[in-house]
PDB file of N, CA and C in Angstrom:
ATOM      1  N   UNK A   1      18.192  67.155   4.727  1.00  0.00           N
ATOM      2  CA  UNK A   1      17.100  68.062   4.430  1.00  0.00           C
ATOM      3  C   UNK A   1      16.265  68.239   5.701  1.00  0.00           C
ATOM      4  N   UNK A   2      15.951  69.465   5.810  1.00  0.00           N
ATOM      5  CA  UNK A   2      15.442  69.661   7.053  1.00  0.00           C
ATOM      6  C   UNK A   2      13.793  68.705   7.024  1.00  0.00           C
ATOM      7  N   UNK A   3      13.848  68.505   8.215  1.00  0.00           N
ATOM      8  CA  UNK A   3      11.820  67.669   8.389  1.00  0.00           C
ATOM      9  C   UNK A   3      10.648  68.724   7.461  1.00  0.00           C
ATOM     10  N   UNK A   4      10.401  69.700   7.812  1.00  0.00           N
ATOM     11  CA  UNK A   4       9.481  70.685   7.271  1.00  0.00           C
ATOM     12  C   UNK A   4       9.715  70.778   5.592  1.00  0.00           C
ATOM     13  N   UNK A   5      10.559  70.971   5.236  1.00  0.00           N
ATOM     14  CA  UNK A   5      10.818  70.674   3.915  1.00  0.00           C
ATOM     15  C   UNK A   5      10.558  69.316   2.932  1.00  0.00           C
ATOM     16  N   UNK A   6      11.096  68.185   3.961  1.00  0.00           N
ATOM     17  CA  UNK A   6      10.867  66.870   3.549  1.00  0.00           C
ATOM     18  C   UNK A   6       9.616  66.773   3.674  1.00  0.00           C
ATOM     19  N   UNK A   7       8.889  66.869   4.633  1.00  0.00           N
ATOM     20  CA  UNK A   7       7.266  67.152   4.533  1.00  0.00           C
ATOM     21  C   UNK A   7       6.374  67.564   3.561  1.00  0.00           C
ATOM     22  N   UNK A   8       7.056  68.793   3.376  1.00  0.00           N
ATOM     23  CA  UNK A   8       6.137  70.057   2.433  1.00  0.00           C
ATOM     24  C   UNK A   8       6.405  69.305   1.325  1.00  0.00           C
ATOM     25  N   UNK A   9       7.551  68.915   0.795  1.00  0.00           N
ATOM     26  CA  UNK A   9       7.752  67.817  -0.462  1.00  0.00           C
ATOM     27  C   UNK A   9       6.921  66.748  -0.541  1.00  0.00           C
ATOM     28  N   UNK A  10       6.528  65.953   0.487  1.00  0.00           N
ATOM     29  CA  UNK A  10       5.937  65.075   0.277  1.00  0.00           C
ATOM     30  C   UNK A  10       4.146  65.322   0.324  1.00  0.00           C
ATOM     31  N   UNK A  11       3.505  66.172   0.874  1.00  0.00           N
ATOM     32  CA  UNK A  11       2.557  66.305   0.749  1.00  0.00           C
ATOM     33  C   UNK A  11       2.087  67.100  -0.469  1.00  0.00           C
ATOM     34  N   UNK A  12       2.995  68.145  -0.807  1.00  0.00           N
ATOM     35  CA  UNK A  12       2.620  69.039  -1.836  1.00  0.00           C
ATOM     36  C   UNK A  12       2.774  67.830  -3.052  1.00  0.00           C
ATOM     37  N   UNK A  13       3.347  66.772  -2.918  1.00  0.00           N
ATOM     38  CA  UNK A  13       3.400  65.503  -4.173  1.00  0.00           C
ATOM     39  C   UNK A  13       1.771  64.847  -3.762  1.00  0.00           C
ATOM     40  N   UNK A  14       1.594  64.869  -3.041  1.00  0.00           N
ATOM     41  CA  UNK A  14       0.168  63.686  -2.370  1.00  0.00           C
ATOM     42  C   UNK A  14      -1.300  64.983  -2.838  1.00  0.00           C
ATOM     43  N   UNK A  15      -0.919  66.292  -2.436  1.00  0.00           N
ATOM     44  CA  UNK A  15      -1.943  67.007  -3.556  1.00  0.00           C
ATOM     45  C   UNK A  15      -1.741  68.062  -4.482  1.00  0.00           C
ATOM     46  N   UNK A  16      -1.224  67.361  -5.387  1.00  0.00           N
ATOM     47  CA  UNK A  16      -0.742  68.444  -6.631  1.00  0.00           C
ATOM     48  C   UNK A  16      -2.267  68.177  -7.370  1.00  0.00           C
ATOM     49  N   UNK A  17      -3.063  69.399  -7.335  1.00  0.00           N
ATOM     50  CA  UNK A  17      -4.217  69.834  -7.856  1.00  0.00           C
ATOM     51  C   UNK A  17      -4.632  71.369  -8.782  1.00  0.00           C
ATOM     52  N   UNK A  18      -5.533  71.704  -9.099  1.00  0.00           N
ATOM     53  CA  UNK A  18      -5.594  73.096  -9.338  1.00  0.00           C
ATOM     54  C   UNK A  18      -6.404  73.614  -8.090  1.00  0.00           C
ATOM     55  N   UNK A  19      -7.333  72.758  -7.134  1.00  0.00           N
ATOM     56  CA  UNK A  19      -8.087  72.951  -6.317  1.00  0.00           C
ATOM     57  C   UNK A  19      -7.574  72.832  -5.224  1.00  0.00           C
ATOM     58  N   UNK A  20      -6.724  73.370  -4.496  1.00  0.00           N
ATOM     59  CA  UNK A  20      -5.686  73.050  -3.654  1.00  0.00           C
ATOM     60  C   UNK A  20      -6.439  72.650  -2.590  1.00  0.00           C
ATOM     61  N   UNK A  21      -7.111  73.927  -2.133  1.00  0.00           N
ATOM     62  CA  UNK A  21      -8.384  73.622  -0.355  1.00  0.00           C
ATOM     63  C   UNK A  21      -9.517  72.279  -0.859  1.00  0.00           C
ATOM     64  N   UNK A  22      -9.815  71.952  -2.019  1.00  0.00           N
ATOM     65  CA  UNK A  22     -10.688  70.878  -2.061  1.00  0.00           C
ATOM     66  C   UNK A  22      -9.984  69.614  -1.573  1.00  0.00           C
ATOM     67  N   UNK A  23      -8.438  69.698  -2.228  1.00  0.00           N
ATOM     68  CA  UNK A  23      -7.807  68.642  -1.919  1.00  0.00           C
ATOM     69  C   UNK A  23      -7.231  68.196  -0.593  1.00  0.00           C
ATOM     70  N   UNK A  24      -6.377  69.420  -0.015  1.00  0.00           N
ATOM     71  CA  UNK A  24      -6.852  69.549   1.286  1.00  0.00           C
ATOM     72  C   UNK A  24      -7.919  68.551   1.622  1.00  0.00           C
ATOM     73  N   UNK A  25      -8.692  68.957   1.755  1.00  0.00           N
ATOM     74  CA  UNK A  25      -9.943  68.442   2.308  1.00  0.00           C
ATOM     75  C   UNK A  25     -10.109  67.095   2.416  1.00  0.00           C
ATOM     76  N   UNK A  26      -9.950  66.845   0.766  1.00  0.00           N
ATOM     77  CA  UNK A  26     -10.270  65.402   0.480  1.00  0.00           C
ATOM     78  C   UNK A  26      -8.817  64.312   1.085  1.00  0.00           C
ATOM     79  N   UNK A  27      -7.621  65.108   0.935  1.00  0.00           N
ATOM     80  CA  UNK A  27      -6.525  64.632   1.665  1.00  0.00           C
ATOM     81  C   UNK A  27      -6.740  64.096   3.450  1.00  0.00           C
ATOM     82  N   UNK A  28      -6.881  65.466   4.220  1.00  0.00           N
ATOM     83  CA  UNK A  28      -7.771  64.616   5.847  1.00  0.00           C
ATOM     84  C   UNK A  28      -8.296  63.347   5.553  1.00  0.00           C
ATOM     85  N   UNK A  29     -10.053  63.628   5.161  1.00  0.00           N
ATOM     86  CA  UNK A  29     -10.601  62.389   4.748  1.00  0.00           C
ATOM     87  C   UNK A  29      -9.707  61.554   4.586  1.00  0.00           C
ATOM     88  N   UNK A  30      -8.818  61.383   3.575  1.00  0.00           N
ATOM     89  CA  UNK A  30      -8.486  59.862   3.006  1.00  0.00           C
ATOM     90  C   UNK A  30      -7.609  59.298   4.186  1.00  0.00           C
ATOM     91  N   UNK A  31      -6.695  60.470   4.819  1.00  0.00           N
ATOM     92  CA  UNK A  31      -5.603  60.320   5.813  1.00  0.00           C
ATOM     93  C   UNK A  31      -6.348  59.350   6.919  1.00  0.00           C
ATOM     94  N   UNK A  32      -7.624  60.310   7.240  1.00  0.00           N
ATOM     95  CA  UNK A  32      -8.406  60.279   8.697  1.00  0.00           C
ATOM     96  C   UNK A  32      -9.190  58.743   8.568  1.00  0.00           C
ATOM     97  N   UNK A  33      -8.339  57.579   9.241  1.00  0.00           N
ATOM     98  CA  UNK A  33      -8.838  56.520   9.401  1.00  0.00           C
ATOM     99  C   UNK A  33      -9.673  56.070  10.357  1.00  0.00           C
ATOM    100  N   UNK A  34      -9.443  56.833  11.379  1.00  0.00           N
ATOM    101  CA  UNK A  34     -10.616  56.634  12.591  1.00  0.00           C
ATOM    102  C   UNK A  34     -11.898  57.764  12.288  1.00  0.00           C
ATOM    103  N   UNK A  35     -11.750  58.431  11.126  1.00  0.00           N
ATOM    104  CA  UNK A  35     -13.169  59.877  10.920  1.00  0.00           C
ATOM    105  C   UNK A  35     -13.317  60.762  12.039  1.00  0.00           C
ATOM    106  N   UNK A  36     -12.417  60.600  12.823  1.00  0.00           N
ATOM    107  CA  UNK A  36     -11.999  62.066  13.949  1.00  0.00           C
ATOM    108  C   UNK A  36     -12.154  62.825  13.251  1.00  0.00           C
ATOM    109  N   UNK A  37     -11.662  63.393  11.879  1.00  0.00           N
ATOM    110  CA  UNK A  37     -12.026  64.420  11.809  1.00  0.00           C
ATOM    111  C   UNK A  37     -10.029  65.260  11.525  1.00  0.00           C
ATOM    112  N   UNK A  38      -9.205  64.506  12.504  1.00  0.00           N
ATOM    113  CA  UNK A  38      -8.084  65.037  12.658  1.00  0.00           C
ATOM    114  C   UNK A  38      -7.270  64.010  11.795  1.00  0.00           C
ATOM    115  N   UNK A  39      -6.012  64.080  11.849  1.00  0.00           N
ATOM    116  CA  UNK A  39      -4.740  63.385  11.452  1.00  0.00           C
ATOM    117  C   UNK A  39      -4.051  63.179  12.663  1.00  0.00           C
ATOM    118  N   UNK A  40      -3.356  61.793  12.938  1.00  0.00           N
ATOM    119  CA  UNK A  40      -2.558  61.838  14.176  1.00  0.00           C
ATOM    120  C   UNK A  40      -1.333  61.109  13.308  1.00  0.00           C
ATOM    121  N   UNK A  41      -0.281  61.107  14.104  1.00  0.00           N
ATOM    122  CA  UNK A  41       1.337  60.951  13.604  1.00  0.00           C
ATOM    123  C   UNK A  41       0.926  59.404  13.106  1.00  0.00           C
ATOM    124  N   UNK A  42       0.527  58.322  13.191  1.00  0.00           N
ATOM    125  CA  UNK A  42       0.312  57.080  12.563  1.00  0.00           C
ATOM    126  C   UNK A  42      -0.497  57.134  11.307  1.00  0.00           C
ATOM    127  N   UNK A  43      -1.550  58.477  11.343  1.00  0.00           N
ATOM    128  CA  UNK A  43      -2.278  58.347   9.969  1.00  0.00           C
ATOM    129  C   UNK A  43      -1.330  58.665   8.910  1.00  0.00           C
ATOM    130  N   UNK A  44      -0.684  60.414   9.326  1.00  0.00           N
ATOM    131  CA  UNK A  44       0.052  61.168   8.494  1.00  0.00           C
ATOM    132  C   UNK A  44       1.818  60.086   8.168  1.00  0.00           C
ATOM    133  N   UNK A  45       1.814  59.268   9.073  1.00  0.00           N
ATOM    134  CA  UNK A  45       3.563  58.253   8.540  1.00  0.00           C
ATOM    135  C   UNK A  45       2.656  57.496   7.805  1.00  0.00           C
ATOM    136  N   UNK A  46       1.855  57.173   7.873  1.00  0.00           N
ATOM    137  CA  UNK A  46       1.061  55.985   6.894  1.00  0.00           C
ATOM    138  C   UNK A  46       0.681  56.685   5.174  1.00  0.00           C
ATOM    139  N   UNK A  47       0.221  58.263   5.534  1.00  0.00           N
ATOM    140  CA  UNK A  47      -0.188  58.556   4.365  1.00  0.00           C
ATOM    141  C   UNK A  47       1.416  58.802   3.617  1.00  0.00           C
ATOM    142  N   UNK A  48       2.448  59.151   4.137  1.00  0.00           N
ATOM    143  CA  UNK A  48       3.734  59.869   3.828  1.00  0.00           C
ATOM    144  C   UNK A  48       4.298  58.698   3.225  1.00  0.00           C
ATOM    145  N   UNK A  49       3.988  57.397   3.262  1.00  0.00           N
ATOM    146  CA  UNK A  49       4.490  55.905   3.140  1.00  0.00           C
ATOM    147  C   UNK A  49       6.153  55.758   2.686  1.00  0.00           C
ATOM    148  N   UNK A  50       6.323  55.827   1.368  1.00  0.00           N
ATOM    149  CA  UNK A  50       8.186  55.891   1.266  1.00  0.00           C
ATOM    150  C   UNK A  50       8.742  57.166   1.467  1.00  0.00           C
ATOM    151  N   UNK A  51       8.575  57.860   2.387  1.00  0.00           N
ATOM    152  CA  UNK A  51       8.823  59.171   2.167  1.00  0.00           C
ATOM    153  C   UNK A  51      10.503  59.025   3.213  1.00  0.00           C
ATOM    154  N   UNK A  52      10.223  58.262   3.804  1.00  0.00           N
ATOM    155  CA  UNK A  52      11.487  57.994   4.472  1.00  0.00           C
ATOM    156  C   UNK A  52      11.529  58.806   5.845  1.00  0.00           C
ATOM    157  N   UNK A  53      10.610  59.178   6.125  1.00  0.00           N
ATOM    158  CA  UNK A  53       9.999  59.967   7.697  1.00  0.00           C
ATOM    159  C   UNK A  53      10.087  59.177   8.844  1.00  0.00           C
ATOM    160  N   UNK A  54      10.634  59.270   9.919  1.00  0.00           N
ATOM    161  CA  UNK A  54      10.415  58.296  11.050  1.00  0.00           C
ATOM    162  C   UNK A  54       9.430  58.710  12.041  1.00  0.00           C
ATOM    163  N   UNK A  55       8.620  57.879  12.935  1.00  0.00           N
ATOM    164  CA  UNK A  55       7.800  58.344  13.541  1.00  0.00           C
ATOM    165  C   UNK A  55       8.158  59.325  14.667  1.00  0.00           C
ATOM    166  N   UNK A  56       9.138  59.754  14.688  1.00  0.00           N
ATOM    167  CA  UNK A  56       9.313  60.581  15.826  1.00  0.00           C
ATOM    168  C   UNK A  56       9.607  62.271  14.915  1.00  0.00           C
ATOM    169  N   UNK A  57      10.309  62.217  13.946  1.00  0.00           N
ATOM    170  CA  UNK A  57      10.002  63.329  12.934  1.00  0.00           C
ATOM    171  C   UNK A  57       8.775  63.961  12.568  1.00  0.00           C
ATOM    172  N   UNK A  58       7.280  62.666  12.181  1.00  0.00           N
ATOM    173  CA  UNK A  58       6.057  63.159  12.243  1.00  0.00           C
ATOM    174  C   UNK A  58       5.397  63.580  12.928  1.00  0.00           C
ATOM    175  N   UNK A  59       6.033  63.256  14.455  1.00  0.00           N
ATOM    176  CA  UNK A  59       5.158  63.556  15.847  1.00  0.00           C
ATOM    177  C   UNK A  59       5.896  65.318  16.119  1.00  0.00           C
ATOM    178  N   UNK A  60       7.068  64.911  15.834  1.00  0.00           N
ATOM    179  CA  UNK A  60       7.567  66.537  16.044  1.00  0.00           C
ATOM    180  C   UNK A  60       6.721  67.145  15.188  1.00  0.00           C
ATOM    181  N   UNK A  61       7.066  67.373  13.773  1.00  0.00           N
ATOM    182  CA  UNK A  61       6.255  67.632  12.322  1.00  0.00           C
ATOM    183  C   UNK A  61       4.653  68.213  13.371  1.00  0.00           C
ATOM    184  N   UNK A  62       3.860  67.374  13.896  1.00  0.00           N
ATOM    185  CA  UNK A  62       2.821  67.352  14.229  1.00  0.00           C
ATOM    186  C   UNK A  62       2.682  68.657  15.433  1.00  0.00           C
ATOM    187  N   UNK A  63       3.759  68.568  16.559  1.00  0.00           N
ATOM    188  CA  UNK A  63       3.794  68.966  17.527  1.00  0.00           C
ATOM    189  C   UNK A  63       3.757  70.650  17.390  1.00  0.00           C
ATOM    190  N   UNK A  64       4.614  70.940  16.311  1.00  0.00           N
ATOM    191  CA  UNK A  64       4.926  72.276  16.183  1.00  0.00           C
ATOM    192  C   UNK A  64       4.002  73.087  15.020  1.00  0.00           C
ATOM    193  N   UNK A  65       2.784  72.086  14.339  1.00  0.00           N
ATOM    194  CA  UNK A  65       1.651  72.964  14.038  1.00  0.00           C
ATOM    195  C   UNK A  65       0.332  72.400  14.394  1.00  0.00           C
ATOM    196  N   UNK A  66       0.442  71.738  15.429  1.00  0.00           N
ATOM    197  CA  UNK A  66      -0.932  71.364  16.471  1.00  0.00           C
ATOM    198  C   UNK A  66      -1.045  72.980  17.402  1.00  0.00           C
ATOM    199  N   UNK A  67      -1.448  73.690  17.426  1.00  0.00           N
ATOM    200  CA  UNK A  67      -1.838  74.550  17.869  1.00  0.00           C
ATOM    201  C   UNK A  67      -2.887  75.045  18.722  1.00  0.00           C
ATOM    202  N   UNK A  68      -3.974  73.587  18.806  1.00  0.00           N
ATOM    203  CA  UNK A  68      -4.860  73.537  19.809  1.00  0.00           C
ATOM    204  C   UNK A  68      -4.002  72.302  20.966  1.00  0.00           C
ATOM    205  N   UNK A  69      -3.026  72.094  20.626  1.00  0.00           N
ATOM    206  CA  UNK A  69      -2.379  70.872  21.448  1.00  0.00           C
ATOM    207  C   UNK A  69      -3.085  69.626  21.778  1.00  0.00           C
ATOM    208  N   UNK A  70      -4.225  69.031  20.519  1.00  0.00           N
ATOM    209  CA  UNK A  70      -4.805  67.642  20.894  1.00  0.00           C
ATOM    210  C   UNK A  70      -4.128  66.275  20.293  1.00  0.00           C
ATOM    211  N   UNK A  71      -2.663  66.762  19.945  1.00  0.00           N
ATOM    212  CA  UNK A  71      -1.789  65.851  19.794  1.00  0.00           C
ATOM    213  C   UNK A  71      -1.803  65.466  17.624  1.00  0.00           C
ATOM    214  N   UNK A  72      -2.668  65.880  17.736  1.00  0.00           N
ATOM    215  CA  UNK A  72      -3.010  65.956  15.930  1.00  0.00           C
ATOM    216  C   UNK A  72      -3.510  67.098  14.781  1.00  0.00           C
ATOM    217  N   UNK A  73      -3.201  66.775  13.923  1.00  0.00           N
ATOM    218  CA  UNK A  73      -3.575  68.106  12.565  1.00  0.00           C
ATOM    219  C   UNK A  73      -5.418  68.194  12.315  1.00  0.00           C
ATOM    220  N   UNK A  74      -6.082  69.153  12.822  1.00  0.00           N
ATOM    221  CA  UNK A  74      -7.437  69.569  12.241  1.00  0.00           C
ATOM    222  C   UNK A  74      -7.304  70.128  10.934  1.00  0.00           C
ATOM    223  N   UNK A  75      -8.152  70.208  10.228  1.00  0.00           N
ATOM    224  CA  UNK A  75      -8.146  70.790   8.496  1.00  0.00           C
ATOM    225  C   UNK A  75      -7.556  71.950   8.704  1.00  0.00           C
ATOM    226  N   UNK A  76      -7.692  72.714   9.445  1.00  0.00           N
ATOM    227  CA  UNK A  76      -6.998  74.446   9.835  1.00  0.00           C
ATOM    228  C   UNK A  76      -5.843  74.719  10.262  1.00  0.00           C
ATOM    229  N   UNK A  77      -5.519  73.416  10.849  1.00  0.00           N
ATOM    230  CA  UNK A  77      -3.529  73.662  11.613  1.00  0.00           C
ATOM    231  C   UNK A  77      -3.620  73.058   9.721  1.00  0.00           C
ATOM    232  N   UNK A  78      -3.751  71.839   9.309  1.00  0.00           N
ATOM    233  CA  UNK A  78      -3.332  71.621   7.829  1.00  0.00           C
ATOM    234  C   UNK A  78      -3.182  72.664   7.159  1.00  0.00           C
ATOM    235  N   UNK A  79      -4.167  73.404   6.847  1.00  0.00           N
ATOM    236  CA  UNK A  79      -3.748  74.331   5.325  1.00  0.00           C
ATOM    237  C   UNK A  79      -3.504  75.634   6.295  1.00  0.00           C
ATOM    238  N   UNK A  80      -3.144  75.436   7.169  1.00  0.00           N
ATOM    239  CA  UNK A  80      -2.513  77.150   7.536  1.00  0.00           C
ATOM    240  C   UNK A  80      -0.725  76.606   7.412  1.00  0.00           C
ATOM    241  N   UNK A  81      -0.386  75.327   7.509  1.00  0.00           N
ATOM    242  CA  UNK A  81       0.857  74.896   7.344  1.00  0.00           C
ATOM    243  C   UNK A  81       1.025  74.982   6.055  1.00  0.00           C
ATOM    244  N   UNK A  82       0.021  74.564   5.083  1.00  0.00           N
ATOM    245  CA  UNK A  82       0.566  74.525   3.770  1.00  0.00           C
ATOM    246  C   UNK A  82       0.911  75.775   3.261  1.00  0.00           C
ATOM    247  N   UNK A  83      -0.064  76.735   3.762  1.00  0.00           N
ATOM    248  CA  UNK A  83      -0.355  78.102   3.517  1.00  0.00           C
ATOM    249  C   UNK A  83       0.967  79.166   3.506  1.00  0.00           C
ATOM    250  N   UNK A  84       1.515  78.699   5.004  1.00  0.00           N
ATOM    251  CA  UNK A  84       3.108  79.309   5.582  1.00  0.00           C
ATOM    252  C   UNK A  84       4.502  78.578   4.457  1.00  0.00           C
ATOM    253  N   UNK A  85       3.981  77.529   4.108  1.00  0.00           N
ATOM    254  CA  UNK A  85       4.879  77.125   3.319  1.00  0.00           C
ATOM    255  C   UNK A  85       4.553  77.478   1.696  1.00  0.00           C
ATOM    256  N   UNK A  86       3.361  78.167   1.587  1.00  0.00           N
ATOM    257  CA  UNK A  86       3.827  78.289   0.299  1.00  0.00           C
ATOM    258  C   UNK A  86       2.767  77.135  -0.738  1.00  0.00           C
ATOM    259  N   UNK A  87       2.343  76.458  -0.299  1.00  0.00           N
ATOM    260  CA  UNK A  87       1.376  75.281  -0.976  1.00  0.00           C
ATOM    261  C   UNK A  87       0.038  75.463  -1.140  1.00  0.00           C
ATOM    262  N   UNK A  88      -0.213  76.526  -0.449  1.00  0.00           N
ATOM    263  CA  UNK A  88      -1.790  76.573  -0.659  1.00  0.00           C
ATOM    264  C   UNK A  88      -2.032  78.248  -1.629  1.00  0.00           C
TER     265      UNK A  88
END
């Protein structure tokens, strides 16, 4: 299964809501262990836990919707990914 898919599976399981952008939201937060504010590839393999992701899949995963290039997901690279996929 491709990474982006295995992803979108596993997060769209981590916020199955009716409030999708609240959850969002509240998803960062819970992810964001240092309160940056962002997600970096150790928060997001940590939040993904049995998902069976290796850390070099999440860093790619990361790489190709970091879009300001600070190495991690802001709330806006997040739900514009969920968004392209269909989750938000």
């Amino acid at each position: 299964m491709h990474i982006y898919h295995r992803i979108e599976r596993a997060l769209s399981t981590l916020l199955s809501t009716t409030n999708m952008p609240s959850a969002v939201e509240a998803f960062l937060q819970s992810v964001d262990k240092d309160g940056s504010g962002t997600i970096d590839t150790k928060e997001l393999l940590a939040a993904l836990g049995e998902s069976g992701l290796d850390e070099k899949l999440v860093q790619e995963f990361i790489n190709e919707h970091d879009k300001d290039h600070d190495g991690q997901l802001n709330l806006k690279e997040l739900k514009d990914f969920l968004a392209s996929c269909g989750c938000l």
